[in-house]
Protein backbone atom coordinates (compact mmCIF):
# COMPACT_ATOMS: atom_id res chain seq x y z
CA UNK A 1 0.00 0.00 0.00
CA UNK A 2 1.33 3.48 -0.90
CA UNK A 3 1.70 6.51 1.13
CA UNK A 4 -1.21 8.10 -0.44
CA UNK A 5 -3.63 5.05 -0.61
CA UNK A 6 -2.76 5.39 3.56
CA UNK A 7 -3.63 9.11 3.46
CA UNK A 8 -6.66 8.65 1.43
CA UNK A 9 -8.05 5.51 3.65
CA UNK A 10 -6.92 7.49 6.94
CA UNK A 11 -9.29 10.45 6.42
CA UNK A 12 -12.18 8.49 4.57
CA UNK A 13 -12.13 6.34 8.16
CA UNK A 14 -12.85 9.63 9.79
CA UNK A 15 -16.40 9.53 8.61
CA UNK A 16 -16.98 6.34 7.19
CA UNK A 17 -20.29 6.56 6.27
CA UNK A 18 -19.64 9.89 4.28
CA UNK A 19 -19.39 9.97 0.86
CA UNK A 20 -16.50 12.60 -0.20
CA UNK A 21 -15.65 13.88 -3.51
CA UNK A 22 -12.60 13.52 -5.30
CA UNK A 23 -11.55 16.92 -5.13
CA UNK A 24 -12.42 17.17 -1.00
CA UNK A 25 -10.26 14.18 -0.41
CA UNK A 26 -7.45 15.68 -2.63
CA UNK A 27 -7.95 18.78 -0.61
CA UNK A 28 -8.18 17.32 3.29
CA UNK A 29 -6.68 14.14 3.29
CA UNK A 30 -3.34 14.97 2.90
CA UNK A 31 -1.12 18.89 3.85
CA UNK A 32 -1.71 21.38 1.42
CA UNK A 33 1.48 21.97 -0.27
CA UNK A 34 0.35 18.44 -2.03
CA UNK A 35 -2.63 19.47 -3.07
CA UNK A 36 -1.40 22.81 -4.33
CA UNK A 37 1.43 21.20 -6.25
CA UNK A 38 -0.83 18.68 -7.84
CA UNK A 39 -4.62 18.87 -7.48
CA UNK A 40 -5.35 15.52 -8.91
CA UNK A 41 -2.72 13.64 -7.13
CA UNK A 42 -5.48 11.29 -5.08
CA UNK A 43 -7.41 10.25 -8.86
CA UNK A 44 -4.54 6.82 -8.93
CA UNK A 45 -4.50 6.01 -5.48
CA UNK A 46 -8.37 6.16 -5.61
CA UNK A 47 -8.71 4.18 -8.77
CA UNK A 48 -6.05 1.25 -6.96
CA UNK A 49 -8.22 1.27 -3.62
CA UNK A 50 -11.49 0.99 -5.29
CA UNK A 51 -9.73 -1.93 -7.50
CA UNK A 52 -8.97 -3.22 -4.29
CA UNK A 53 -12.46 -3.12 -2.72
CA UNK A 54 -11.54 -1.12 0.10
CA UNK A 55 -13.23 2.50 -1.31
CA UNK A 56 -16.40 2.48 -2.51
CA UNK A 57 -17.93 4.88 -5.47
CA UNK A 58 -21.77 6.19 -5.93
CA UNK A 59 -22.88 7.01 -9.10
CA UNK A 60 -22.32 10.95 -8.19
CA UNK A 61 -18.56 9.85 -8.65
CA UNK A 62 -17.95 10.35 -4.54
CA UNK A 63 -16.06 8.11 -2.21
CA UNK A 64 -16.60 6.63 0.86
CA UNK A 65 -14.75 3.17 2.44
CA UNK A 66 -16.47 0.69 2.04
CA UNK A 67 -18.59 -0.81 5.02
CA UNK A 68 -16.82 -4.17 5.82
CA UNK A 69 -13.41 -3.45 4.37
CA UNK A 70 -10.37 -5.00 6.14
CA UNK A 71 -7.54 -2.03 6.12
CA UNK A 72 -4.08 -3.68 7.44
């Protein structure tokens, strides 16, 4: 697991029954030097994770983890 896929999963377990977009998780889940140097730096992390089964998507295009999901 990456560094971001562990940002991304750390701040979605926050609220886990939220769904966030891809832009607020860019924004919050990691510092904001990151985000300002590369907006879209969370879309391949978020693509592996959901390919993974741990992040969910609803058909609004947010995220959420999904209920059930085993993070290690």
């Amino acid at each position: 697991m990456t560094q971001y896929e562990k940002l991304i999963l750390d701040f979605l377990s926050q609220n886990p029954d939220v769904f966030f977009s891809r832009k607020e998780i860019s924004r919050h889940a990691a510092d904001r030097t990151l985000y300002e140097t590369d907006p879209h730096w969370a879309v391949t992390p978020l693509a592996s994770l959901v390919a993974r089964g741990l992040v969910e998507v609803n058909d609004q295009g947010c995220y959420r983890l999904k209920k059930g999901a085993v993070i290690y």
